[in-house]
PDB file of N, CA and C in Angstrom:
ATOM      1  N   UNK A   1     318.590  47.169  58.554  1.00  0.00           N
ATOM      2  CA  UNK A   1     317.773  46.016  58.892  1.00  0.00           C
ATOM      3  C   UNK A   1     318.590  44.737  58.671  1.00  0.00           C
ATOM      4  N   UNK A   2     318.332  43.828  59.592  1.00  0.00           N
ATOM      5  CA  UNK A   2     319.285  42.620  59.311  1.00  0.00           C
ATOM      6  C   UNK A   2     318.448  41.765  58.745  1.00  0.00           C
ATOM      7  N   UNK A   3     318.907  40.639  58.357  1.00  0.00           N
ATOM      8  CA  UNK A   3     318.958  39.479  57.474  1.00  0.00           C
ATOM      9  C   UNK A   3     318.957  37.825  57.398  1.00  0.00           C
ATOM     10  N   UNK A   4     318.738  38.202  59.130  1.00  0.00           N
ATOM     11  CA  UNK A   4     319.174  36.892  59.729  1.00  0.00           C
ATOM     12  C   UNK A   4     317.981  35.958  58.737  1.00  0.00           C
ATOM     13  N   UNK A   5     317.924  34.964  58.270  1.00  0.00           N
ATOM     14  CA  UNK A   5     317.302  33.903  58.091  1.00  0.00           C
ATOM     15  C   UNK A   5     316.741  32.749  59.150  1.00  0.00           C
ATOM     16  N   UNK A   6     315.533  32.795  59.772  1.00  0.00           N
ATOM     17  CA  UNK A   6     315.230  32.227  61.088  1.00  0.00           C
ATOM     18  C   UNK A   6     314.263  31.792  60.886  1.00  0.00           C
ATOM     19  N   UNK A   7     313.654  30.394  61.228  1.00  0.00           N
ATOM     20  CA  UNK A   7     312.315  30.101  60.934  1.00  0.00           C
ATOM     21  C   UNK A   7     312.055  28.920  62.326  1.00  0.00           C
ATOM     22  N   UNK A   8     311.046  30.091  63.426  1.00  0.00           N
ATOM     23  CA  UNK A   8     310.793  29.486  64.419  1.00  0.00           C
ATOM     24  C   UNK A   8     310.370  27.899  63.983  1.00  0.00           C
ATOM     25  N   UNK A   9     310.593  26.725  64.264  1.00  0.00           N
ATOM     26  CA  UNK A   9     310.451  25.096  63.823  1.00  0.00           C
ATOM     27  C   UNK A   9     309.542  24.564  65.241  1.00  0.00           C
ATOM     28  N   UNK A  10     310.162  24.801  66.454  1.00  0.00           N
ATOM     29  CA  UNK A  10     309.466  24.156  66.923  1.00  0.00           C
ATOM     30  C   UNK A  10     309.312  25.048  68.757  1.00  0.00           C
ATOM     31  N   UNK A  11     308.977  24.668  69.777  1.00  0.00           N
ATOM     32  CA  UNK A  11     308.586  25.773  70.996  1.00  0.00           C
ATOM     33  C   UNK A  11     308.979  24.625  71.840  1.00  0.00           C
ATOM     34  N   UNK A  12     309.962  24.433  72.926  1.00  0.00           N
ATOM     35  CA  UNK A  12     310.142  23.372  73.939  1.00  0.00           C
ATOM     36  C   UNK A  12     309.976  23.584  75.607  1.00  0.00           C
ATOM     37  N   UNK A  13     308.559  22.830  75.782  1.00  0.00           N
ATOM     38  CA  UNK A  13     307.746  23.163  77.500  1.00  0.00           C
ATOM     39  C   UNK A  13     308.762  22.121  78.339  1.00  0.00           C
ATOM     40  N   UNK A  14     308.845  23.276  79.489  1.00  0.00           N
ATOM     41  CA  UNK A  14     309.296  22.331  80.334  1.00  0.00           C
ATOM     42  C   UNK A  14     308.356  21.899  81.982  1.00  0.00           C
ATOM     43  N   UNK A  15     308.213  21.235  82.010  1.00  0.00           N
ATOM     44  CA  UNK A  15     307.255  20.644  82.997  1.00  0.00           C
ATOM     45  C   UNK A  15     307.915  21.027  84.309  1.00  0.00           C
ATOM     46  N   UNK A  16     306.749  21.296  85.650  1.00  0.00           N
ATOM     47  CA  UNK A  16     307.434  21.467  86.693  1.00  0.00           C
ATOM     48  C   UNK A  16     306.878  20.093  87.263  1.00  0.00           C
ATOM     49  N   UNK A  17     305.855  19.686  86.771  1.00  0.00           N
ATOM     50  CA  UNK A  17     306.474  17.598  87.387  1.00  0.00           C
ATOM     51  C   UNK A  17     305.857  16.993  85.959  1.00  0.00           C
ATOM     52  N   UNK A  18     305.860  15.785  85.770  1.00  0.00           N
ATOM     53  CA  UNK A  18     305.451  14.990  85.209  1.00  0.00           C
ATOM     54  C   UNK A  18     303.851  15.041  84.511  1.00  0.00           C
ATOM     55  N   UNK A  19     303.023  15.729  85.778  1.00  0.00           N
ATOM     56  CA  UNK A  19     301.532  15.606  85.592  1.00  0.00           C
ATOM     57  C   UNK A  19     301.278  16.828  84.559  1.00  0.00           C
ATOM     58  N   UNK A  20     302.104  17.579  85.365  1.00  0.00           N
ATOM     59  CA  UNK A  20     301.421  18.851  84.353  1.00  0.00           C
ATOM     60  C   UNK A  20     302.169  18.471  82.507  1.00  0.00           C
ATOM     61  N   UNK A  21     303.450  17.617  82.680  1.00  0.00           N
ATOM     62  CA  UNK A  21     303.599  17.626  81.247  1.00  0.00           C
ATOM     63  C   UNK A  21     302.195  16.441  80.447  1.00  0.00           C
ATOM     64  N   UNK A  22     301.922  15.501  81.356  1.00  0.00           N
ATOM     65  CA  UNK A  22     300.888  14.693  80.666  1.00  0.00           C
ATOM     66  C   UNK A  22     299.348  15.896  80.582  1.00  0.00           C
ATOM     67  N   UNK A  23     299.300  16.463  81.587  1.00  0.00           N
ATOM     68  CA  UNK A  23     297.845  17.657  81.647  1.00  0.00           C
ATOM     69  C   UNK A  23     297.872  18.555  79.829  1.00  0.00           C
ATOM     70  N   UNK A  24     299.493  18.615  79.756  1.00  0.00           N
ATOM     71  CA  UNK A  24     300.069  19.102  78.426  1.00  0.00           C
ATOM     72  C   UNK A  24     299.606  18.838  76.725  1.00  0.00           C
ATOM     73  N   UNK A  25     300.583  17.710  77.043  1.00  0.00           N
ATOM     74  CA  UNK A  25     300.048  16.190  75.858  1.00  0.00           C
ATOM     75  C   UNK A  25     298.691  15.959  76.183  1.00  0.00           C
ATOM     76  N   UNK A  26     297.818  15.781  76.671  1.00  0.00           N
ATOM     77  CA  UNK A  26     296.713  15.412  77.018  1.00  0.00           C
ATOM     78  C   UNK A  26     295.768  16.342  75.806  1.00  0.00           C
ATOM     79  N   UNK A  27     296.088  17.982  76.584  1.00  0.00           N
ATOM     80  CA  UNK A  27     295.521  18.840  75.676  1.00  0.00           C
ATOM     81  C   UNK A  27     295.507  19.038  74.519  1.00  0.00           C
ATOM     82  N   UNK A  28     297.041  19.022  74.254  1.00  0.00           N
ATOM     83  CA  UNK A  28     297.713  18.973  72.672  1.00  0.00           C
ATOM     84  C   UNK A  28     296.814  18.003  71.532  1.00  0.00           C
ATOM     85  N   UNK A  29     296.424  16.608  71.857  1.00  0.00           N
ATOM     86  CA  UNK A  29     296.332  15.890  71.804  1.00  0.00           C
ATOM     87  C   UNK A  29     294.445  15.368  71.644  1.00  0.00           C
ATOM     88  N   UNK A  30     294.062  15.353  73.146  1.00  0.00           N
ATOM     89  CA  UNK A  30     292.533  15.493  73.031  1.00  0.00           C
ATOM     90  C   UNK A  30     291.965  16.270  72.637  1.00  0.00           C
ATOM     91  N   UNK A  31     292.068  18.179  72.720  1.00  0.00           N
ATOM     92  CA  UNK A  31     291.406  18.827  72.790  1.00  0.00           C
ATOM     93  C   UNK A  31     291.509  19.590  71.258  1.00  0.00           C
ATOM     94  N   UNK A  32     292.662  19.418  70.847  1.00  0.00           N
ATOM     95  CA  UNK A  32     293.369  20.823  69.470  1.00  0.00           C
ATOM     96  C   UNK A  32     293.257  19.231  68.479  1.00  0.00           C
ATOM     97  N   UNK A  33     293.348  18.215  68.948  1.00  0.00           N
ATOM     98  CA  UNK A  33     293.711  17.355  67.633  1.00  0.00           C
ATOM     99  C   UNK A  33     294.596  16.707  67.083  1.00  0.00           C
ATOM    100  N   UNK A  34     295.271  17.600  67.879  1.00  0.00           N
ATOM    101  CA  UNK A  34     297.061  17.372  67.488  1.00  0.00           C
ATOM    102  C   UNK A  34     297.410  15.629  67.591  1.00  0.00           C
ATOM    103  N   UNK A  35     298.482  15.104  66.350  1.00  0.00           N
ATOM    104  CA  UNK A  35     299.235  13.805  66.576  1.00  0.00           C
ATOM    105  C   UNK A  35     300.338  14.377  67.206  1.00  0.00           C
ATOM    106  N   UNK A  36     300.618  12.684  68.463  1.00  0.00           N
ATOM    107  CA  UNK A  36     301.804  13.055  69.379  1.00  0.00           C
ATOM    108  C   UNK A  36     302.714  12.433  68.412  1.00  0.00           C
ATOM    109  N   UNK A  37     304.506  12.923  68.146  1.00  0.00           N
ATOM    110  CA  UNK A  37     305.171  12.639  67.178  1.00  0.00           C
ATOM    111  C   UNK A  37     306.179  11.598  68.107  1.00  0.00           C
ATOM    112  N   UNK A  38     307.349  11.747  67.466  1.00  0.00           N
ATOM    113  CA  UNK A  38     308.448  11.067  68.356  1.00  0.00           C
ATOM    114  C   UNK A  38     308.716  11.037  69.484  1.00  0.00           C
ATOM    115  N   UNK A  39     309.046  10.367  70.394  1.00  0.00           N
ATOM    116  CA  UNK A  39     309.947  10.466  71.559  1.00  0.00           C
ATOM    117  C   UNK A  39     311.421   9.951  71.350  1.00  0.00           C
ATOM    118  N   UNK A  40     312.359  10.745  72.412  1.00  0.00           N
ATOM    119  CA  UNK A  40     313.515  10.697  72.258  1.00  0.00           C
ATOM    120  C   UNK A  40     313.642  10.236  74.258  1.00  0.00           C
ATOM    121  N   UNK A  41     314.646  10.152  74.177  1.00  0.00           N
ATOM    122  CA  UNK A  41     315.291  10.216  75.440  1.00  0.00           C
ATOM    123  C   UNK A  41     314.637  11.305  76.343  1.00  0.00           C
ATOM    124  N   UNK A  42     314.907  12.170  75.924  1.00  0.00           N
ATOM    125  CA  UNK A  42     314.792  13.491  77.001  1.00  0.00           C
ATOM    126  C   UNK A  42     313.573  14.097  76.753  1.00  0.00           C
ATOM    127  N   UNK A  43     312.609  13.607  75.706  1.00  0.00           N
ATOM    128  CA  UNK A  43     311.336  14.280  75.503  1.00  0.00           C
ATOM    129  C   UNK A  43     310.602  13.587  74.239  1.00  0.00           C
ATOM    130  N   UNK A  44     309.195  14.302  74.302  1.00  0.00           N
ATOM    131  CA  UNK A  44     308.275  13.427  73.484  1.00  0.00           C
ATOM    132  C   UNK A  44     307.870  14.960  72.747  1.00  0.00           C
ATOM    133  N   UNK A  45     307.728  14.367  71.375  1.00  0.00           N
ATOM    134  CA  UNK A  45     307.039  15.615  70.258  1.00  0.00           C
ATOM    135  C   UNK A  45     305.828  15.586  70.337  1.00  0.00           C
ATOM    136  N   UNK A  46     304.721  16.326  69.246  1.00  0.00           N
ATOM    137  CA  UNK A  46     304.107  16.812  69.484  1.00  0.00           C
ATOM    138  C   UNK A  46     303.414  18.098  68.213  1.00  0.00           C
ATOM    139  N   UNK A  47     302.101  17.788  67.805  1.00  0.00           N
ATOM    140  CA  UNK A  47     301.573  18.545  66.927  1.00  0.00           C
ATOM    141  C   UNK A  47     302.937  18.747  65.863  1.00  0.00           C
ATOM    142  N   UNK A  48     303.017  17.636  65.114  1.00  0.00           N
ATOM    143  CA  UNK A  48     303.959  17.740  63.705  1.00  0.00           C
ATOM    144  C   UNK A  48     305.024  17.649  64.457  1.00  0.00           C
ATOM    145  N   UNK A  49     305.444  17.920  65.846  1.00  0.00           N
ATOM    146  CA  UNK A  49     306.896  18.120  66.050  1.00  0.00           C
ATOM    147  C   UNK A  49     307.097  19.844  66.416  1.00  0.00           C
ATOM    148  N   UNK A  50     306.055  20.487  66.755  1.00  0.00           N
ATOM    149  CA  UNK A  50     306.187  22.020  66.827  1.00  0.00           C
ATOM    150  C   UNK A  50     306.020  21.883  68.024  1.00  0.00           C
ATOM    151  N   UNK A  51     305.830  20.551  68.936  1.00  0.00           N
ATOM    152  CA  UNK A  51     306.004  21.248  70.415  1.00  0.00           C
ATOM    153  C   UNK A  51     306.603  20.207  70.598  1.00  0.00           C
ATOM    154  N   UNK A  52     307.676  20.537  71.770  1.00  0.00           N
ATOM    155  CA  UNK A  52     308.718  19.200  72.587  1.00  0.00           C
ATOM    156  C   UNK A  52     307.966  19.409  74.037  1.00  0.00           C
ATOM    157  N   UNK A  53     307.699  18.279  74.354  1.00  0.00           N
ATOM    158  CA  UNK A  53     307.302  18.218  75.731  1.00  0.00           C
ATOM    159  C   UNK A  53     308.672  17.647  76.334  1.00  0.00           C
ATOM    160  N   UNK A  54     309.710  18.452  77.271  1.00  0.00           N
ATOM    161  CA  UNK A  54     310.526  17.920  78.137  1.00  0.00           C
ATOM    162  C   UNK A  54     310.336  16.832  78.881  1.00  0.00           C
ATOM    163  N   UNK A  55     310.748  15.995  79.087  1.00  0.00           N
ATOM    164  CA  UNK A  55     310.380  15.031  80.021  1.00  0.00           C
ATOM    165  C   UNK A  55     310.712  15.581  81.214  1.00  0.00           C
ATOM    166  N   UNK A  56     311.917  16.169  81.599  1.00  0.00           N
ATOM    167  CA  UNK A  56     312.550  16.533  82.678  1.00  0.00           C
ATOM    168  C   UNK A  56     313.075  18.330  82.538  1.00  0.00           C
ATOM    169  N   UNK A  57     313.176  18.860  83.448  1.00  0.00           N
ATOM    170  CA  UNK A  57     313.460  20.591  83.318  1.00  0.00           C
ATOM    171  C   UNK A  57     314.645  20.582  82.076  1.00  0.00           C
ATOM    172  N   UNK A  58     314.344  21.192  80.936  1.00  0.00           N
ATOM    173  CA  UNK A  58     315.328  21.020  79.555  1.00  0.00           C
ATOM    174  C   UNK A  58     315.990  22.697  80.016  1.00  0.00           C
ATOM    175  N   UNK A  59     316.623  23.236  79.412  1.00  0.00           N
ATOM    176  CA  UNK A  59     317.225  24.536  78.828  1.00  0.00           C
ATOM    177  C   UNK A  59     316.266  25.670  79.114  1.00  0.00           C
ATOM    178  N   UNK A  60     316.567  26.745  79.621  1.00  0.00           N
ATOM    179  CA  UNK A  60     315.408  27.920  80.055  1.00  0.00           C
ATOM    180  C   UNK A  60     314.544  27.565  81.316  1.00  0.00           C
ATOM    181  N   UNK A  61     314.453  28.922  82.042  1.00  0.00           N
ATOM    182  CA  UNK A  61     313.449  28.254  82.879  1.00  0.00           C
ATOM    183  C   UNK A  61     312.176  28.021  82.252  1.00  0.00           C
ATOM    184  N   UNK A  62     312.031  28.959  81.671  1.00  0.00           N
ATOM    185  CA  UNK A  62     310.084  28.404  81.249  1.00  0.00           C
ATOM    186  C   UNK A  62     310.199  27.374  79.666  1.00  0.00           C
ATOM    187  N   UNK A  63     311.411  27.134  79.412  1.00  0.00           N
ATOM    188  CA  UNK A  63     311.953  26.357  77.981  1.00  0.00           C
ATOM    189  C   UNK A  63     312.458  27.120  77.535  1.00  0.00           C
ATOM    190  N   UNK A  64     311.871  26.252  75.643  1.00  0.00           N
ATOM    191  CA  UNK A  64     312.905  27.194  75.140  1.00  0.00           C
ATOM    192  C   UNK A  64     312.362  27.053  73.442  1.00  0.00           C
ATOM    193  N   UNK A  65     312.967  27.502  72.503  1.00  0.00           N
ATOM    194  CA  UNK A  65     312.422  28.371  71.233  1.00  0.00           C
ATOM    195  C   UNK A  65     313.532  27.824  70.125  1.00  0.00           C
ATOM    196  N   UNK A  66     313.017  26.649  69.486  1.00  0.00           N
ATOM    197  CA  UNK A  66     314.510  26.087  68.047  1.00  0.00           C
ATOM    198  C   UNK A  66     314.097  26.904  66.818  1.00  0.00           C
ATOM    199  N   UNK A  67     315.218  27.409  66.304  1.00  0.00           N
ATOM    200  CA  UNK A  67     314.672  28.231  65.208  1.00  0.00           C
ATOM    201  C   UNK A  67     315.755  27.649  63.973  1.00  0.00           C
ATOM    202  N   UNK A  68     315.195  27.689  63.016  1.00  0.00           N
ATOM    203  CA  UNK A  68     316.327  27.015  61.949  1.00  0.00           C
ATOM    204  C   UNK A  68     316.527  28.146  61.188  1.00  0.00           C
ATOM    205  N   UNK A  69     318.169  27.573  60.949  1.00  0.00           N
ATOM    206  CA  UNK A  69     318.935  28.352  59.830  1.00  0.00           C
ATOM    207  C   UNK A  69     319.232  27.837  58.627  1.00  0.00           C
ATOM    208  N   UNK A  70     319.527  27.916  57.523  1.00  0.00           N
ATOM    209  CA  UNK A  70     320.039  27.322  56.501  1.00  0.00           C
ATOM    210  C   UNK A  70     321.696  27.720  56.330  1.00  0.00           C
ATOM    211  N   UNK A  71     321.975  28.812  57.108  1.00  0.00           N
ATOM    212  CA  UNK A  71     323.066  29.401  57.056  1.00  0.00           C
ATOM    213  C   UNK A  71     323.475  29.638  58.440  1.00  0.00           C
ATOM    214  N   UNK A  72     324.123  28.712  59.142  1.00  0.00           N
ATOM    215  CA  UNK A  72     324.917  28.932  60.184  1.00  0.00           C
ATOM    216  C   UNK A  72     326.243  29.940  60.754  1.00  0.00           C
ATOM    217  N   UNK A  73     326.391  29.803  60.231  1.00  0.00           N
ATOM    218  CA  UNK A  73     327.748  30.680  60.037  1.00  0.00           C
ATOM    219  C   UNK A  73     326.923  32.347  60.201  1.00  0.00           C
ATOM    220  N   UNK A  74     326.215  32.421  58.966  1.00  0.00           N
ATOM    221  CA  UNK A  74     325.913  33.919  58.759  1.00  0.00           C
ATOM    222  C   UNK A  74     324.973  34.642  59.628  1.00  0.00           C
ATOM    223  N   UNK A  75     324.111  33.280  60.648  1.00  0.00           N
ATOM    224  CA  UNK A  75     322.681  33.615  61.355  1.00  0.00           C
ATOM    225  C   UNK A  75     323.973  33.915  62.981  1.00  0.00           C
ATOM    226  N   UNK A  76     324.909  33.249  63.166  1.00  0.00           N
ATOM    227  CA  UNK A  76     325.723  33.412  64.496  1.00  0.00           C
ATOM    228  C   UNK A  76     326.292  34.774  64.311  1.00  0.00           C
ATOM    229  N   UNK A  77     326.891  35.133  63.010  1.00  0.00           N
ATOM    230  CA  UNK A  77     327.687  36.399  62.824  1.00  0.00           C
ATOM    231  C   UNK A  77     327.149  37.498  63.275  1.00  0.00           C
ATOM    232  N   UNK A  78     325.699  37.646  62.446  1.00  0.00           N
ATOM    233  CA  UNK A  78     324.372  38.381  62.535  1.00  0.00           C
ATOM    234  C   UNK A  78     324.232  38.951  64.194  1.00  0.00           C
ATOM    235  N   UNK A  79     323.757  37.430  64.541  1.00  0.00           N
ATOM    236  CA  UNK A  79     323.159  37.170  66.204  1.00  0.00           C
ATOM    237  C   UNK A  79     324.701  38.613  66.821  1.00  0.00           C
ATOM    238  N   UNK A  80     326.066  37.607  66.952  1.00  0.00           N
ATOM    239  CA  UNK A  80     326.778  38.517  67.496  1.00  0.00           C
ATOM    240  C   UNK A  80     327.335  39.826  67.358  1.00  0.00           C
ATOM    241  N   UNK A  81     326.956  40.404  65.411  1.00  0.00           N
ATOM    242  CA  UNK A  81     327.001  41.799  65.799  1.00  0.00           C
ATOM    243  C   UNK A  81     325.836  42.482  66.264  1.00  0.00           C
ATOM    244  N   UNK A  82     324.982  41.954  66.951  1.00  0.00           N
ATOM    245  CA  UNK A  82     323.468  42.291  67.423  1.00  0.00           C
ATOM    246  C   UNK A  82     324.036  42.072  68.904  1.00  0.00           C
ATOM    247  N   UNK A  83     324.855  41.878  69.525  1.00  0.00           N
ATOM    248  CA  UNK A  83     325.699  42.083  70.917  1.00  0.00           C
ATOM    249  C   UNK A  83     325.000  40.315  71.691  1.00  0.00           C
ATOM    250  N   UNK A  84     324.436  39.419  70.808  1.00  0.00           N
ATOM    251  CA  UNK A  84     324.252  38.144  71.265  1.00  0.00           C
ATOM    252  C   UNK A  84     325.506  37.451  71.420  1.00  0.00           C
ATOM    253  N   UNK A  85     325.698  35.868  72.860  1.00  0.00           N
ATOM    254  CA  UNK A  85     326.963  35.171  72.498  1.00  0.00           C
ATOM    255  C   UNK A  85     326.167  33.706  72.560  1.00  0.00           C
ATOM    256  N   UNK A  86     327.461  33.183  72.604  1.00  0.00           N
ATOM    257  CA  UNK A  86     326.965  31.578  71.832  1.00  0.00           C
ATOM    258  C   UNK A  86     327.586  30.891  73.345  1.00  0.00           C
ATOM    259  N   UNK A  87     326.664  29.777  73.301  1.00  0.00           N
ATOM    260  CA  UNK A  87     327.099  28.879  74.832  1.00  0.00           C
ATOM    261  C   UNK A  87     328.257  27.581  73.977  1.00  0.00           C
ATOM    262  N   UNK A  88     328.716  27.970  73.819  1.00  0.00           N
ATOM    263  CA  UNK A  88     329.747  26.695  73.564  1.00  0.00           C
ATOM    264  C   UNK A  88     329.685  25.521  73.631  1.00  0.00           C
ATOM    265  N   UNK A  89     329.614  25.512  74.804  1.00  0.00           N
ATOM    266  CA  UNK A  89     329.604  23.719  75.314  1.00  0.00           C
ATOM    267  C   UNK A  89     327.768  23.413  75.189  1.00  0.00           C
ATOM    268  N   UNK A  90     327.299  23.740  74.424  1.00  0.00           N
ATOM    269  CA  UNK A  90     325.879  23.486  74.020  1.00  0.00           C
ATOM    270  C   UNK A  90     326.432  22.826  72.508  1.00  0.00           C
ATOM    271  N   UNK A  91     326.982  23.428  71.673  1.00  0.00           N
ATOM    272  CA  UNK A  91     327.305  23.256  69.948  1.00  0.00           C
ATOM    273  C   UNK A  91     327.436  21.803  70.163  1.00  0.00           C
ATOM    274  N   UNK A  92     326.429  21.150  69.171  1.00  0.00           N
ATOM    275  CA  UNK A  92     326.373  19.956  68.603  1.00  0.00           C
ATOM    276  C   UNK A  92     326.950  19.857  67.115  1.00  0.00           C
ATOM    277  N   UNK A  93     328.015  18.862  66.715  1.00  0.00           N
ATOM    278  CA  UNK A  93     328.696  18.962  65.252  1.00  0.00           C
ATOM    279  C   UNK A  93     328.209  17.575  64.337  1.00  0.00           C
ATOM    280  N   UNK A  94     327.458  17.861  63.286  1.00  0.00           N
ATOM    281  CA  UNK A  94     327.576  16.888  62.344  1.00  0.00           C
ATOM    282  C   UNK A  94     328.611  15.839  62.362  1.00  0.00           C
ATOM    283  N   UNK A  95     328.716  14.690  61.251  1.00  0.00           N
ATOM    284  CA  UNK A  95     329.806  13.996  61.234  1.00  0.00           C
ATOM    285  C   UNK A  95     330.473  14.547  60.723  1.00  0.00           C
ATOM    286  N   UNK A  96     330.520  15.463  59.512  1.00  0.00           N
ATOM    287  CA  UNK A  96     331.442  15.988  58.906  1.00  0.00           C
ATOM    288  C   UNK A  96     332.168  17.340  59.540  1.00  0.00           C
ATOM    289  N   UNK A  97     331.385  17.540  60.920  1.00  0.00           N
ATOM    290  CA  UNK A  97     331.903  18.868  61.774  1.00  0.00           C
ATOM    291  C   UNK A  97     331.512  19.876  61.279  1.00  0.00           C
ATOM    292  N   UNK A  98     330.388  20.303  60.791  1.00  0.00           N
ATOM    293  CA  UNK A  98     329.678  21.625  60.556  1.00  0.00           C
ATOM    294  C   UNK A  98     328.769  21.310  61.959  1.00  0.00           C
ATOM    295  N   UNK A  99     329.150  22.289  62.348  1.00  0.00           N
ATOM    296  CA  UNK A  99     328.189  23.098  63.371  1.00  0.00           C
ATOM    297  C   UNK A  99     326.360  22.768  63.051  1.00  0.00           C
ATOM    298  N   UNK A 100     325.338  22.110  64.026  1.00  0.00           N
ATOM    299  CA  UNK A 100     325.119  21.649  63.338  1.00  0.00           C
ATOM    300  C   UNK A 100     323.278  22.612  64.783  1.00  0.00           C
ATOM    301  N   UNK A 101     323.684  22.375  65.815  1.00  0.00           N
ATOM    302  CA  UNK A 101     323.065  23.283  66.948  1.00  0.00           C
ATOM    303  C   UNK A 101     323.774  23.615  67.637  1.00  0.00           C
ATOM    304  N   UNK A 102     323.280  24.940  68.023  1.00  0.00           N
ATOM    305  CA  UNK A 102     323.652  25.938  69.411  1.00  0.00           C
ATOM    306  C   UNK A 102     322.504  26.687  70.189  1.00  0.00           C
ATOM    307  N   UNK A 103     323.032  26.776  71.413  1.00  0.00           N
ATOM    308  CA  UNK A 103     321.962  28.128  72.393  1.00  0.00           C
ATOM    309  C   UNK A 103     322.329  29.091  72.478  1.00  0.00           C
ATOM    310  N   UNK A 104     322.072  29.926  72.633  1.00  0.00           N
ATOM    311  CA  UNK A 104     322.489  31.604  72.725  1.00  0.00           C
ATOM    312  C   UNK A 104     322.742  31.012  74.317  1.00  0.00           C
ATOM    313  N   UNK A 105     323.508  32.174  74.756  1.00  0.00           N
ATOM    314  CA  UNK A 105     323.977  31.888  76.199  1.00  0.00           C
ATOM    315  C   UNK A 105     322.939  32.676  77.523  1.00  0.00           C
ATOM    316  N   UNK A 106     322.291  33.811  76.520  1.00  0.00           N
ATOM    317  CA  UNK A 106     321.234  34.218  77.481  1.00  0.00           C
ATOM    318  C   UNK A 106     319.513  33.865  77.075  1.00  0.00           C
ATOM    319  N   UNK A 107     319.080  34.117  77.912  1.00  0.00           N
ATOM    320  CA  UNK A 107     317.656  33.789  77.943  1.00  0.00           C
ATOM    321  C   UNK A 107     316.922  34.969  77.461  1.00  0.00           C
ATOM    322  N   UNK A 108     315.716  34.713  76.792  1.00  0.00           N
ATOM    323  CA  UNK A 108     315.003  35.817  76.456  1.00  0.00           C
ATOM    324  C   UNK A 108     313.613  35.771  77.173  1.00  0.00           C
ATOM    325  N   UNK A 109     313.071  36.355  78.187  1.00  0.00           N
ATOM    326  CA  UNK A 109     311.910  36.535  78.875  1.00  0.00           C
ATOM    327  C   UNK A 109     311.876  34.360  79.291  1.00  0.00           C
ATOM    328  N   UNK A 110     312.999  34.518  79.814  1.00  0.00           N
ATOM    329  CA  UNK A 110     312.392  32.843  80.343  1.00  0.00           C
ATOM    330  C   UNK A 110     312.789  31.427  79.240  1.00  0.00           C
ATOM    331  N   UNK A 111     313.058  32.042  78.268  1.00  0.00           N
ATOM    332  CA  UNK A 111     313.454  31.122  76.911  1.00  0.00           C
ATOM    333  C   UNK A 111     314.521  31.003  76.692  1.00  0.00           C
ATOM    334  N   UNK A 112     315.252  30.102  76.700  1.00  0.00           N
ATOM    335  CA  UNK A 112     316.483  29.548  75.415  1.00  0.00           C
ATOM    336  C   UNK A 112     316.297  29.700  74.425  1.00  0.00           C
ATOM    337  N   UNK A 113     316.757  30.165  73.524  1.00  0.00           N
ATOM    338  CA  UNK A 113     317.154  30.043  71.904  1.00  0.00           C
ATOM    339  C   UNK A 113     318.210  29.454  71.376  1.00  0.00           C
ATOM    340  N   UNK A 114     317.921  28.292  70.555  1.00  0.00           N
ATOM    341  CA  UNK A 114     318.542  27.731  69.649  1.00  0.00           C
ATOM    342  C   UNK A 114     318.871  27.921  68.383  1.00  0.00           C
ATOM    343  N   UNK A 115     319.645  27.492  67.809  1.00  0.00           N
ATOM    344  CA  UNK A 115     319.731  27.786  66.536  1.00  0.00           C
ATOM    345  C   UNK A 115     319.938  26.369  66.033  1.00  0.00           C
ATOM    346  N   UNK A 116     319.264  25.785  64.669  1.00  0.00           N
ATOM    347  CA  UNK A 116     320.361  24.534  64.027  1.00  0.00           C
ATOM    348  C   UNK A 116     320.107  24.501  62.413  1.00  0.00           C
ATOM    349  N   UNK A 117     320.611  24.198  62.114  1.00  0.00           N
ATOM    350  CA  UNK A 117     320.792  23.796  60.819  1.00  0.00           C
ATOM    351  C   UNK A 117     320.179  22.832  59.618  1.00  0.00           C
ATOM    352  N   UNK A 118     320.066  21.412  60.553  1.00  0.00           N
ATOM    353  CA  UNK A 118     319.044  20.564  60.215  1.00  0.00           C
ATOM    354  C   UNK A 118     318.669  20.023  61.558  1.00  0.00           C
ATOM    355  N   UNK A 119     317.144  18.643  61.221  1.00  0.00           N
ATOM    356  CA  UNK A 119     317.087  18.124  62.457  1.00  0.00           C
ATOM    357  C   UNK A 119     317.960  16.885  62.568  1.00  0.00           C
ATOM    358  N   UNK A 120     317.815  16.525  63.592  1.00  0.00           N
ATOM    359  CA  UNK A 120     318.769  15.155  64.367  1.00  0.00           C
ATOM    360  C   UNK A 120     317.853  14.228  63.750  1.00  0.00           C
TER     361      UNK A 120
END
């Protein structure tokens, strides 16, 4: 049994226009209760930050799935003797250059998976 250390953080929708992401937030929002959190550039949070509403088509076709590690190094090792690979040119580096996010390079049923370390 492996060991990976993973703790799904947050679930990221990607809109096929604009309306359906506000039809989204709308729900999140009016109907469950939920506070809308930050916006960034490329998307607006959501219930604590457990949902990213894309602004625009993000990573995955149907999105995608951030899961945190505390241990980077050991959750990638894990992932790749489990026959997973890492997208490279995705890896985001701290200032100090620890590895800091990555995507797995394949999709799982429609999803991206991330991995990071802390948030941005």
């Amino acid at each position: 049994m492996k060991t990976i250390a993973l703790s799904l953080v947050h679930v990221g929708i990607n809109p096929e226009t604009a309306e359906e992401m506000d039809a989204m937030r709308g729900f999140i929002r009016d109907v469950l209760g939920m506070e809308e959190g930050q916006e960034t550039p490329i998307s607006w949070f959501g219930a604590g930050n457990r949902i990213e509403f894309m602004k625009e088509k993000g990573r995955g076709t149907k999105g995608h799935l951030g899961f945190y590690t505390p241990n980077m190094d050991q959750a990638i090792r894990e992932l790749k003797a489990q026959g997973y690979s890492f997208d490279q040119d995705s890896a985001q580096y701290d200032e100090d250059g620890s590895l800091r996010l990555i995507y797995l390079t394949e999709e799982i049923n429609g999803f991206a998976i991330h991995l990071f370390s802390r948030e941005s």
